[in-house]
PDB file of N, CA and C in Angstrom:
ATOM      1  N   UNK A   1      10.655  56.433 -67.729  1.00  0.00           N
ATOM      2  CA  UNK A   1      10.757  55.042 -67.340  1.00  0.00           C
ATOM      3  C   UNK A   1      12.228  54.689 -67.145  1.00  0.00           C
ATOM      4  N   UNK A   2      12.730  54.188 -66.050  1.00  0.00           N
ATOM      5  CA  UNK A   2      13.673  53.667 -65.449  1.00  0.00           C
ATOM      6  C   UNK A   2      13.236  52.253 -65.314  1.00  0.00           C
ATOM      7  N   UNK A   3      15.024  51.220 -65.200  1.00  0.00           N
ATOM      8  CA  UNK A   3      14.920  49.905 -64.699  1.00  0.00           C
ATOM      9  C   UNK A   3      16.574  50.020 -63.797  1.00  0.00           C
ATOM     10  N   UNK A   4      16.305  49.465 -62.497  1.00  0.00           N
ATOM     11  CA  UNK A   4      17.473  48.905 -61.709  1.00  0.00           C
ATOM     12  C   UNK A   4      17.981  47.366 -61.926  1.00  0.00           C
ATOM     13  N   UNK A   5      19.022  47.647 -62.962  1.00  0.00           N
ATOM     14  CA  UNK A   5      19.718  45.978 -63.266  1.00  0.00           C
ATOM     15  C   UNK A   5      20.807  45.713 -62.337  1.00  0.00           C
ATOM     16  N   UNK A   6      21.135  44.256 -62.124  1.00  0.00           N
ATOM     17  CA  UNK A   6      22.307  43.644 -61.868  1.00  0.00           C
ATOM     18  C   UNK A   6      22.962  43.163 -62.747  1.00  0.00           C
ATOM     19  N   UNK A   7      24.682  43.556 -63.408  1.00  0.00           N
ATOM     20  CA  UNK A   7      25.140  43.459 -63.975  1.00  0.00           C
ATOM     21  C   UNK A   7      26.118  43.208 -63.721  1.00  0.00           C
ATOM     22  N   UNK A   8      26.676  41.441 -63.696  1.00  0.00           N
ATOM     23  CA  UNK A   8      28.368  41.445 -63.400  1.00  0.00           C
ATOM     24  C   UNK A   8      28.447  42.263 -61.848  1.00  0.00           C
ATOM     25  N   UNK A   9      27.533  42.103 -60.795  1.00  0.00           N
ATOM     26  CA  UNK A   9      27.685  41.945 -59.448  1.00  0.00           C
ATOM     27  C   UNK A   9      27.664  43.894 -59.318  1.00  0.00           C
ATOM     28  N   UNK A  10      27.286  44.483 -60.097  1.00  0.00           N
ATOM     29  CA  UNK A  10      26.978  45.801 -59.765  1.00  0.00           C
ATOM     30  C   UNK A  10      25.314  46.829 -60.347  1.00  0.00           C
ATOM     31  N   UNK A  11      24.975  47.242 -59.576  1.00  0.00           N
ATOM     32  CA  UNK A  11      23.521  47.393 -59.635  1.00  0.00           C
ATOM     33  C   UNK A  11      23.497  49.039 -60.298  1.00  0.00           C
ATOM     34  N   UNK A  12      23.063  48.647 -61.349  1.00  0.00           N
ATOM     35  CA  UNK A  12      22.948  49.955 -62.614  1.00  0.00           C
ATOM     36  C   UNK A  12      21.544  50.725 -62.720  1.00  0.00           C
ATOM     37  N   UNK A  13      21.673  52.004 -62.649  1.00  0.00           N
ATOM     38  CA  UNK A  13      20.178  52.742 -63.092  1.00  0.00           C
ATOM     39  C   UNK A  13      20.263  53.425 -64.030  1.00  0.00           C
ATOM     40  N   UNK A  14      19.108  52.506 -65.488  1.00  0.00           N
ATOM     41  CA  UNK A  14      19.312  52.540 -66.324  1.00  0.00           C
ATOM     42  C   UNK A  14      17.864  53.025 -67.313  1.00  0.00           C
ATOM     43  N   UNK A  15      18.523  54.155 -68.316  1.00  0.00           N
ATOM     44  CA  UNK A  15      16.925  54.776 -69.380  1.00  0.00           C
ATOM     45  C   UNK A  15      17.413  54.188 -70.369  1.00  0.00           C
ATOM     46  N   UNK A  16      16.117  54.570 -71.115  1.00  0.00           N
ATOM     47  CA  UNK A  16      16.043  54.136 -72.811  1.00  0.00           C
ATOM     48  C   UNK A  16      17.217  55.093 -73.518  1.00  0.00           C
ATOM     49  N   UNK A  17      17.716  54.563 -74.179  1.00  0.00           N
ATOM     50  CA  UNK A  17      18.813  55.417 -75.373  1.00  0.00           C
ATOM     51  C   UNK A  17      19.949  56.110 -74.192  1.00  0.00           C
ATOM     52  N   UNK A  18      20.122  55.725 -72.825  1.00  0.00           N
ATOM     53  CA  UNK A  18      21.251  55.932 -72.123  1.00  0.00           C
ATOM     54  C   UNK A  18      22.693  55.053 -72.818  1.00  0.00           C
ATOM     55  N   UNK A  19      23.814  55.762 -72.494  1.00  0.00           N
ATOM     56  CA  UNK A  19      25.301  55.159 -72.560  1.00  0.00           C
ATOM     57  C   UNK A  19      25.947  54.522 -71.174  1.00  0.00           C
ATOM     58  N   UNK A  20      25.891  53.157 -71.033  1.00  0.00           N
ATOM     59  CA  UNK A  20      26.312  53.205 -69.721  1.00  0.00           C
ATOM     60  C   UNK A  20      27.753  52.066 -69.709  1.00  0.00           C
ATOM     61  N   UNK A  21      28.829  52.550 -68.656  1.00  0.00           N
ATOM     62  CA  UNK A  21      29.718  51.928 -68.692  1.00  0.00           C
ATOM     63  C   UNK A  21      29.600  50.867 -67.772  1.00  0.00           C
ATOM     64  N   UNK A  22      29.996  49.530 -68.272  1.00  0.00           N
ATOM     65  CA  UNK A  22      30.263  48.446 -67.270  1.00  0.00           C
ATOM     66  C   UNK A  22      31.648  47.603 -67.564  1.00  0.00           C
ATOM     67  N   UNK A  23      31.503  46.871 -66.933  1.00  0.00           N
ATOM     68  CA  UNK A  23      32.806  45.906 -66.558  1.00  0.00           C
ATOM     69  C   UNK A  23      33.079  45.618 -68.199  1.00  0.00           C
ATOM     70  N   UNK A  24      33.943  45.253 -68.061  1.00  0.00           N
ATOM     71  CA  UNK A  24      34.488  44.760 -69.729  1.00  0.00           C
ATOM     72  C   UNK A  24      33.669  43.661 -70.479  1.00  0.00           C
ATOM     73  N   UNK A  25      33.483  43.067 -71.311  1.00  0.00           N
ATOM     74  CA  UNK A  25      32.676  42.405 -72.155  1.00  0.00           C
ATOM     75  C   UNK A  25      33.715  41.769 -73.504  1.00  0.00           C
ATOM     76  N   UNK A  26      34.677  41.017 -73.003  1.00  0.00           N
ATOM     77  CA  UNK A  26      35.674  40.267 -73.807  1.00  0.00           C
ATOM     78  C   UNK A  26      34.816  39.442 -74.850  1.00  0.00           C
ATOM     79  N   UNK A  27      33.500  38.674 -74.584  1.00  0.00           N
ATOM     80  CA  UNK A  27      32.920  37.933 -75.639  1.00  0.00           C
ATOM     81  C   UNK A  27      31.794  38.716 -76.883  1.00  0.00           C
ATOM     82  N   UNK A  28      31.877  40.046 -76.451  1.00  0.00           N
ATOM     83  CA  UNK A  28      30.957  41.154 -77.400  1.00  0.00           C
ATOM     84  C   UNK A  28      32.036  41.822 -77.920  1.00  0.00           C
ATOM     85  N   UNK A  29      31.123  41.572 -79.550  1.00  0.00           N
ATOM     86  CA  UNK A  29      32.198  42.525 -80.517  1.00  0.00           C
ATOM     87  C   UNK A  29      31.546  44.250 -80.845  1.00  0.00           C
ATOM     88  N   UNK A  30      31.997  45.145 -81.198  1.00  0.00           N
ATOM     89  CA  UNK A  30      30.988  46.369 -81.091  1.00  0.00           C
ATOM     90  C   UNK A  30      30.117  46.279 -82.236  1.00  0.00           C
ATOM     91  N   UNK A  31      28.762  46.837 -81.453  1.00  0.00           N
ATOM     92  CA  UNK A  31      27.619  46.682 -82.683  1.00  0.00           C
ATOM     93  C   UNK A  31      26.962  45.482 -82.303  1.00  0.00           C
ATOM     94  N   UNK A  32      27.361  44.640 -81.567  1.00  0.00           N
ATOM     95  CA  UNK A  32      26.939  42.871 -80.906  1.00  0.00           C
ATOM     96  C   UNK A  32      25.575  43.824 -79.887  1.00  0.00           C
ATOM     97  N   UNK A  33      24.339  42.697 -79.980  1.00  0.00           N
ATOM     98  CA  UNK A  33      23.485  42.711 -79.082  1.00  0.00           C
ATOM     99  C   UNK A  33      23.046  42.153 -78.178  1.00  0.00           C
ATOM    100  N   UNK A  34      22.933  42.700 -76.694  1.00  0.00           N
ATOM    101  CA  UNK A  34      23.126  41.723 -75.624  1.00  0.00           C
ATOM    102  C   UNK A  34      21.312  41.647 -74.855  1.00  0.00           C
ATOM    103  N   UNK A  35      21.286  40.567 -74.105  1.00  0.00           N
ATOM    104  CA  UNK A  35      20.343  41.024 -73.440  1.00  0.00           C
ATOM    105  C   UNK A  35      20.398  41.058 -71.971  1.00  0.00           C
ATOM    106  N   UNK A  36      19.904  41.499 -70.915  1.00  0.00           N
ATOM    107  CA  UNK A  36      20.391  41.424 -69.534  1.00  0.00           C
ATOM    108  C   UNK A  36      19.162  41.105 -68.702  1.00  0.00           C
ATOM    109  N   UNK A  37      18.647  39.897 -68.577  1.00  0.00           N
ATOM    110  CA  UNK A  37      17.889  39.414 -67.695  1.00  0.00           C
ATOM    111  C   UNK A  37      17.541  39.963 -66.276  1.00  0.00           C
ATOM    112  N   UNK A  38      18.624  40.027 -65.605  1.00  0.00           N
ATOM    113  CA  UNK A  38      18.433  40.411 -64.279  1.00  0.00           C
ATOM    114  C   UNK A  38      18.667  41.786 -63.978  1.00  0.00           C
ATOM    115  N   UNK A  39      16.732  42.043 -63.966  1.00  0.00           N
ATOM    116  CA  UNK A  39      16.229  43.249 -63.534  1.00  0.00           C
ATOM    117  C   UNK A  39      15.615  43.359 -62.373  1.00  0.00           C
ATOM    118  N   UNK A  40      15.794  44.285 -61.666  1.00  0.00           N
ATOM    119  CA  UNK A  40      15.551  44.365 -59.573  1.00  0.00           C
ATOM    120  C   UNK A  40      14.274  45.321 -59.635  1.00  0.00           C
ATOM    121  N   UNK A  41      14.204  45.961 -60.351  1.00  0.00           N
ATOM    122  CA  UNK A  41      13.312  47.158 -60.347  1.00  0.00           C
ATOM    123  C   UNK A  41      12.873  47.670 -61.724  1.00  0.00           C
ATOM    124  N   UNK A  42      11.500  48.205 -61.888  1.00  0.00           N
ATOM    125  CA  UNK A  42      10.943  49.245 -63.266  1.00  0.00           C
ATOM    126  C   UNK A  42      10.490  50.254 -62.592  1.00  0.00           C
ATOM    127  N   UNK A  43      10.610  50.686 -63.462  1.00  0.00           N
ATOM    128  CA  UNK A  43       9.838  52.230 -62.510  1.00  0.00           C
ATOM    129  C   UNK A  43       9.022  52.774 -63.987  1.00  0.00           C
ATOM    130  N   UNK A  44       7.517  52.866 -64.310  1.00  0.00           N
ATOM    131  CA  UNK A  44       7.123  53.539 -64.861  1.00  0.00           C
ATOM    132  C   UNK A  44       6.560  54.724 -64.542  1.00  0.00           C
ATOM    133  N   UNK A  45       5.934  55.669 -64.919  1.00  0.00           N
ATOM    134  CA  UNK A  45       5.627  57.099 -64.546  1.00  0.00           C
ATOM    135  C   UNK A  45       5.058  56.971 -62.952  1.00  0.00           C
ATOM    136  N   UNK A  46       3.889  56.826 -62.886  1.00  0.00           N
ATOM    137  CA  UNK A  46       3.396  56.548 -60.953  1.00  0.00           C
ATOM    138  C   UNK A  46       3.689  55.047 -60.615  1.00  0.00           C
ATOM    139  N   UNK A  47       4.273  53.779 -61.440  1.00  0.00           N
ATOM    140  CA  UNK A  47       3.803  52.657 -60.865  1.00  0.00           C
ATOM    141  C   UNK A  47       5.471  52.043 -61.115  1.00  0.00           C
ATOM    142  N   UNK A  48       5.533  51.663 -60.002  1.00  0.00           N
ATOM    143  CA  UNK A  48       6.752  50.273 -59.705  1.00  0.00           C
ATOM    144  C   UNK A  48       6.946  49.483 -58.961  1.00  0.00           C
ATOM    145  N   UNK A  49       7.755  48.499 -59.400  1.00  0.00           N
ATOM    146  CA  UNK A  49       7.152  46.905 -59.583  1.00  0.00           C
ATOM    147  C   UNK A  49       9.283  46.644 -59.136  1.00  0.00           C
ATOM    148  N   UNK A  50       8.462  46.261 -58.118  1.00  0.00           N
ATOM    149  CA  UNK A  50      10.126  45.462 -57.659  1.00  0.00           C
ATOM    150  C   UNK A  50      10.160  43.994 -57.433  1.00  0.00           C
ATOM    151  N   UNK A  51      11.072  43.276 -57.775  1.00  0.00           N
ATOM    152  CA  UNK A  51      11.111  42.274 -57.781  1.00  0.00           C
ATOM    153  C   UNK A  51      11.490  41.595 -56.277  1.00  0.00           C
ATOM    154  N   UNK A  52      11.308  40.203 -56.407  1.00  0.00           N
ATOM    155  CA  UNK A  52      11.427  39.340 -54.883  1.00  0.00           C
ATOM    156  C   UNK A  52      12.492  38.427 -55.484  1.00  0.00           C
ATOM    157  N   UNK A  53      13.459  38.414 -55.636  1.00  0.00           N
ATOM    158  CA  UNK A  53      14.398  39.306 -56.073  1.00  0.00           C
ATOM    159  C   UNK A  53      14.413  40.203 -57.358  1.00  0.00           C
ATOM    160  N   UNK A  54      14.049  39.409 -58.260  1.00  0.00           N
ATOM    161  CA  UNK A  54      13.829  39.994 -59.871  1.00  0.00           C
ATOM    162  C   UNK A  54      12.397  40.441 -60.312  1.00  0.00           C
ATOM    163  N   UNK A  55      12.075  40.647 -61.291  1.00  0.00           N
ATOM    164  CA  UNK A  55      10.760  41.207 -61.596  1.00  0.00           C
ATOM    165  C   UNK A  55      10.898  40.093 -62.868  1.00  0.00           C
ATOM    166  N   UNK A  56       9.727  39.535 -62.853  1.00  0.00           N
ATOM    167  CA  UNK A  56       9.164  38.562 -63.719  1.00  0.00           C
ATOM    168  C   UNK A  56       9.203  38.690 -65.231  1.00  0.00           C
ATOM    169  N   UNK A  57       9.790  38.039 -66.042  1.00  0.00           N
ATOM    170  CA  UNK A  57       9.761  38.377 -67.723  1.00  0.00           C
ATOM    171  C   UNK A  57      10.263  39.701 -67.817  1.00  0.00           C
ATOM    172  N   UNK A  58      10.949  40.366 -67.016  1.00  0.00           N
ATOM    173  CA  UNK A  58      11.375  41.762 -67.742  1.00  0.00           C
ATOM    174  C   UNK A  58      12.600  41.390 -68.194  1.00  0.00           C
ATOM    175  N   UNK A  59      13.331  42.266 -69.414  1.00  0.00           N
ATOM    176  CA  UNK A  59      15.104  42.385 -69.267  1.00  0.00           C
ATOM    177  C   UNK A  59      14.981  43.684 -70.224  1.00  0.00           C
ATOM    178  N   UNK A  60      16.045  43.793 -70.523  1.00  0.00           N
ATOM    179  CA  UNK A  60      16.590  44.887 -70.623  1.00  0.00           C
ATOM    180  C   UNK A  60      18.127  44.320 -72.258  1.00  0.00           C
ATOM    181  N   UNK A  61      16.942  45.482 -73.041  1.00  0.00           N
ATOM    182  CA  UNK A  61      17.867  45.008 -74.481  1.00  0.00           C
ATOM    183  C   UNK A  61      19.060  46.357 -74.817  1.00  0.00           C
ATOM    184  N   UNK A  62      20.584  45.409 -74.956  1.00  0.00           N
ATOM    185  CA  UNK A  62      21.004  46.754 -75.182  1.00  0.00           C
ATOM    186  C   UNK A  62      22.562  46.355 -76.829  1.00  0.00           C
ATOM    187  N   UNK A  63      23.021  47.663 -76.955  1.00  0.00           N
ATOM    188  CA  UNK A  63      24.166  47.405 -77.638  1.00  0.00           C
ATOM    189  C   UNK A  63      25.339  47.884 -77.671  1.00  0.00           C
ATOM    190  N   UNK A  64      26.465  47.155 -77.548  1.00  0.00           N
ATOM    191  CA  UNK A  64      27.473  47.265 -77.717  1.00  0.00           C
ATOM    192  C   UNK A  64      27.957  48.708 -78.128  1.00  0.00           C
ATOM    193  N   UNK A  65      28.658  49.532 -77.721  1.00  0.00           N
ATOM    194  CA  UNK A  65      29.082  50.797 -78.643  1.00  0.00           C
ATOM    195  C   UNK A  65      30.642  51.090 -78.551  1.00  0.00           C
ATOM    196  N   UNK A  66      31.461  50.516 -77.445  1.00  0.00           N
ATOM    197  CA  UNK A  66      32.916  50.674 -77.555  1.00  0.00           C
ATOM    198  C   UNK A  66      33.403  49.763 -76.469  1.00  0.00           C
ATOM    199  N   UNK A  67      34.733  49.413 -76.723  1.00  0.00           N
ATOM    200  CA  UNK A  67      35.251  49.340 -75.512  1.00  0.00           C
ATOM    201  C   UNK A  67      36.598  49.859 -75.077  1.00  0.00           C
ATOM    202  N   UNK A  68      36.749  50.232 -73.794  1.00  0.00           N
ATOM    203  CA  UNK A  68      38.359  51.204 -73.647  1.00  0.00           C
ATOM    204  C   UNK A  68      38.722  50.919 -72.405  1.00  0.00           C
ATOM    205  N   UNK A  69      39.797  51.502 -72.128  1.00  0.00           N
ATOM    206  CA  UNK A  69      40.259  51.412 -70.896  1.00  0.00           C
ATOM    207  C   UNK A  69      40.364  53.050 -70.267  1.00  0.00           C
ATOM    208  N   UNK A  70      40.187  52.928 -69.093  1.00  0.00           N
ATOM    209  CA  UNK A  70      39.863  53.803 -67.854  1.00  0.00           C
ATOM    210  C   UNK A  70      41.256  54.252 -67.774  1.00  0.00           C
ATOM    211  N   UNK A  71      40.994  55.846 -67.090  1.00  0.00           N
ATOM    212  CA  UNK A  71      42.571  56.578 -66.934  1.00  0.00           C
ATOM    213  C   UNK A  71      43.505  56.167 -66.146  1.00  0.00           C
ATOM    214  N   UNK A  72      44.716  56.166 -66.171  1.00  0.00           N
ATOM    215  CA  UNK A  72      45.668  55.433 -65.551  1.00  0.00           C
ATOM    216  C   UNK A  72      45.741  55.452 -63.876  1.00  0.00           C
ATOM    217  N   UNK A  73      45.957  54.495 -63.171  1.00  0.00           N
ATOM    218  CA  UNK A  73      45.655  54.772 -61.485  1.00  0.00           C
ATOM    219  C   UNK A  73      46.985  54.462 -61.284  1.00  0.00           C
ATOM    220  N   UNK A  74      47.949  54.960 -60.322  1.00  0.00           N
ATOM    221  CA  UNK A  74      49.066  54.919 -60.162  1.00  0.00           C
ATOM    222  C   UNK A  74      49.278  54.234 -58.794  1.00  0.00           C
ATOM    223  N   UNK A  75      49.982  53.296 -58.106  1.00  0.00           N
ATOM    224  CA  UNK A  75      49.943  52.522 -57.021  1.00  0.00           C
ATOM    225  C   UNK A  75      51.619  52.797 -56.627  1.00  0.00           C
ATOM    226  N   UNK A  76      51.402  53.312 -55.472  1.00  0.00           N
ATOM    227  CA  UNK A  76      53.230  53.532 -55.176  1.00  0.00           C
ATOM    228  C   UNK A  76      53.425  53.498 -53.861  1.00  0.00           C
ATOM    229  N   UNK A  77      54.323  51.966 -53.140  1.00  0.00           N
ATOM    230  CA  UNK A  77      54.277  51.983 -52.203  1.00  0.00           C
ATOM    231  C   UNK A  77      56.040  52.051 -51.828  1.00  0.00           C
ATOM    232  N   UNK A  78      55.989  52.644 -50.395  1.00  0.00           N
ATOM    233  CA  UNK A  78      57.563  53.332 -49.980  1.00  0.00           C
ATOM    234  C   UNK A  78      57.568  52.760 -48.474  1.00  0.00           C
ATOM    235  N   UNK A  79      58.518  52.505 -48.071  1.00  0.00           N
ATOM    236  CA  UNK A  79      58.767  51.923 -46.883  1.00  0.00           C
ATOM    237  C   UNK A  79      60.060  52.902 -46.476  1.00  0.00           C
ATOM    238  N   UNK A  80      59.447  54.062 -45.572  1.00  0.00           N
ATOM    239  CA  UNK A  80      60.803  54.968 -44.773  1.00  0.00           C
ATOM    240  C   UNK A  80      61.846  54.765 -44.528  1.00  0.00           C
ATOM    241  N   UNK A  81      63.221  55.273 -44.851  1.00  0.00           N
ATOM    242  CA  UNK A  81      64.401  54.530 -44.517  1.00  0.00           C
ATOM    243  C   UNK A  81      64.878  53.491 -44.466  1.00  0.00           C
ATOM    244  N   UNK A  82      64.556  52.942 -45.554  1.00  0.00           N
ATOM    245  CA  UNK A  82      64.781  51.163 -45.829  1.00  0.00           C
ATOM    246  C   UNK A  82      65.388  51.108 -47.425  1.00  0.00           C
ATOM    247  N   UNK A  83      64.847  52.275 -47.939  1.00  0.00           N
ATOM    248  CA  UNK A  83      65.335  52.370 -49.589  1.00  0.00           C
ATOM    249  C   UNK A  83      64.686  51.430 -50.324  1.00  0.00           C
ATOM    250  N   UNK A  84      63.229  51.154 -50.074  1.00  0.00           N
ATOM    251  CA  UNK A  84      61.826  50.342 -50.698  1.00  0.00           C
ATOM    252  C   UNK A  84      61.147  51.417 -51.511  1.00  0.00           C
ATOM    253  N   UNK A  85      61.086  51.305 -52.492  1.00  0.00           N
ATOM    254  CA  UNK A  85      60.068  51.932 -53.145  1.00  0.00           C
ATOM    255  C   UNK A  85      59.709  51.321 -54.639  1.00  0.00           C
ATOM    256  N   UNK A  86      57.989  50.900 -54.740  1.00  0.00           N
ATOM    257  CA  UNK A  86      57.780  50.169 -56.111  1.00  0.00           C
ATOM    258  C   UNK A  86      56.348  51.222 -56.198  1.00  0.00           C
ATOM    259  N   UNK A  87      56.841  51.333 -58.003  1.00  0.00           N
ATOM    260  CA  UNK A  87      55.488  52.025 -58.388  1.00  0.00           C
ATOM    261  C   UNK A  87      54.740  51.497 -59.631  1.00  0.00           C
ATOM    262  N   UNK A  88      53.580  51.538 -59.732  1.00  0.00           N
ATOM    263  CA  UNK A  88      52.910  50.795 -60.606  1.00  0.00           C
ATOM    264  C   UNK A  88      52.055  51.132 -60.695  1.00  0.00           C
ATOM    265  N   UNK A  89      51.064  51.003 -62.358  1.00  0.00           N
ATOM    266  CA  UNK A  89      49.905  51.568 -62.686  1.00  0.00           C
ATOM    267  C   UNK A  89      49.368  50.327 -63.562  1.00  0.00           C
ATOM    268  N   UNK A  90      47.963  50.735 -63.410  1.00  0.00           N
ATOM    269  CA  UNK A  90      47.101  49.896 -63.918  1.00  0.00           C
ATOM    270  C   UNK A  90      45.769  50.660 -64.580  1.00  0.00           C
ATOM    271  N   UNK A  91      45.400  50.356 -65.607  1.00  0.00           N
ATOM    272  CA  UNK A  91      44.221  50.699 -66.516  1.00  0.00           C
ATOM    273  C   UNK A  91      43.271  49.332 -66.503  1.00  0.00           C
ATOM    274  N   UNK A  92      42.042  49.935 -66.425  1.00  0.00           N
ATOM    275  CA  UNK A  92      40.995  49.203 -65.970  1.00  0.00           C
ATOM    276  C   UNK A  92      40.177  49.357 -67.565  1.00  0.00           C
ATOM    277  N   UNK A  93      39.584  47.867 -67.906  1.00  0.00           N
ATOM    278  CA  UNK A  93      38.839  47.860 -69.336  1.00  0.00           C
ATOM    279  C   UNK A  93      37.671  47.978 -68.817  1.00  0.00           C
ATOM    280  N   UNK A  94      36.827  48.352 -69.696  1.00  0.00           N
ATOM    281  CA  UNK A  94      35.016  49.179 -69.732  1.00  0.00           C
ATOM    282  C   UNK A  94      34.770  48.385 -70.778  1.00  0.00           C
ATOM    283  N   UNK A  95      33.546  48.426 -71.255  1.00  0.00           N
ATOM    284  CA  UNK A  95      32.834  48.677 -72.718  1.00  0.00           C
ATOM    285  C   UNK A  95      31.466  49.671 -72.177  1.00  0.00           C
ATOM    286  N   UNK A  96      31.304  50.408 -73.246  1.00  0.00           N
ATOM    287  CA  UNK A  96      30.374  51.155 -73.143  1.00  0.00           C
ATOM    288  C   UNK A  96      28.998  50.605 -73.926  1.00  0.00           C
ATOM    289  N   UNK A  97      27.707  50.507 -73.197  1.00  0.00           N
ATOM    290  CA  UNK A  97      26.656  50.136 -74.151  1.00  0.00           C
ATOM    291  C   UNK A  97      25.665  50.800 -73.814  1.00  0.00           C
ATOM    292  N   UNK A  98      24.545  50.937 -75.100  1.00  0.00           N
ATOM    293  CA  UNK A  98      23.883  51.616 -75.174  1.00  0.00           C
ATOM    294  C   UNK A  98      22.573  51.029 -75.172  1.00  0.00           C
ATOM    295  N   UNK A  99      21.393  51.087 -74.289  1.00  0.00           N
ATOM    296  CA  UNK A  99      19.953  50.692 -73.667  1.00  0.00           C
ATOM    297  C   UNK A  99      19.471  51.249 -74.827  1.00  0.00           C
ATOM    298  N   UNK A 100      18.820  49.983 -75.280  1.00  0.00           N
ATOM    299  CA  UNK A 100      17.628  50.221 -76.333  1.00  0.00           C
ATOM    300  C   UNK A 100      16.383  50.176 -75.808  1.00  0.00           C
ATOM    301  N   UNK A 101      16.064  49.398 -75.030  1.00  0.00           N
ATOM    302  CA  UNK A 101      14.591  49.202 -74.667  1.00  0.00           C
ATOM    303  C   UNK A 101      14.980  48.369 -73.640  1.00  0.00           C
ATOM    304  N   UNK A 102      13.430  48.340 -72.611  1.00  0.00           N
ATOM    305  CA  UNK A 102      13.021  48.023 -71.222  1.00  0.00           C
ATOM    306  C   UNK A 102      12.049  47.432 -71.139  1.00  0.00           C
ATOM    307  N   UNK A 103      12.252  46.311 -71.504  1.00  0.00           N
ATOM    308  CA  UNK A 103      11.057  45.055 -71.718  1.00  0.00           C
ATOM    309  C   UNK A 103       9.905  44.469 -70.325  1.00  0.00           C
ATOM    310  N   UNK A 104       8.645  44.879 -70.600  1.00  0.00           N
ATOM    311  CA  UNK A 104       8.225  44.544 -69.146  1.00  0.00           C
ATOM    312  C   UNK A 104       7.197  42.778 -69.460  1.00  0.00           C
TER     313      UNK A 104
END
């Protein structure tokens, strides 16, 4: 059993007892339990049920397990024979959570 959520404007495919990374979560502390309403799709063994947009009374219960930041991305821009050059990096925050159950 699978469910396709929308989460913070990105569409996740998601199992029971999966780890999945999303956008950061500044108001969850770790170990905090969330719930995520907006579900697009279930998929049980032969039968699924897609929503017009959402699927009715389902969500999707999960928890908190870390949060970190993503490996460093380096941004470096140079302008030829002008003697321009700026470089810069940026780390991107996650939290990682973990799908407990898939409420239909």
């Amino acid at each position: 059993m699978y469910a396709i959520i929308d989460f913070k404007g990105t569409q996740i495919k998601v199992k029971k007892d999966q780890i999945v990374q999303v956008p950061y979560l500044k108001e969850h502390k770790v170990g905090s339990k969330i719930e995520i309403p907006r579900v697009l799709m279930i998929r049980k063994e032969k039968d699924t049920t897609v929503g017009k947009p959402l699927v009715k009374d389902a969500k999707v219960s999960a928890e908190v397990v870390n949060h970190f930041k993503d490996k460093k991305v380096i941004v470096f821009k140079k302008k030829r024979r002008k003697g321009y050059q700026k470089k810069q990096g940026h780390r991107q925050n996650y939290t990682e959570i973990k799908i407990n159950d898939i409420i239909n």
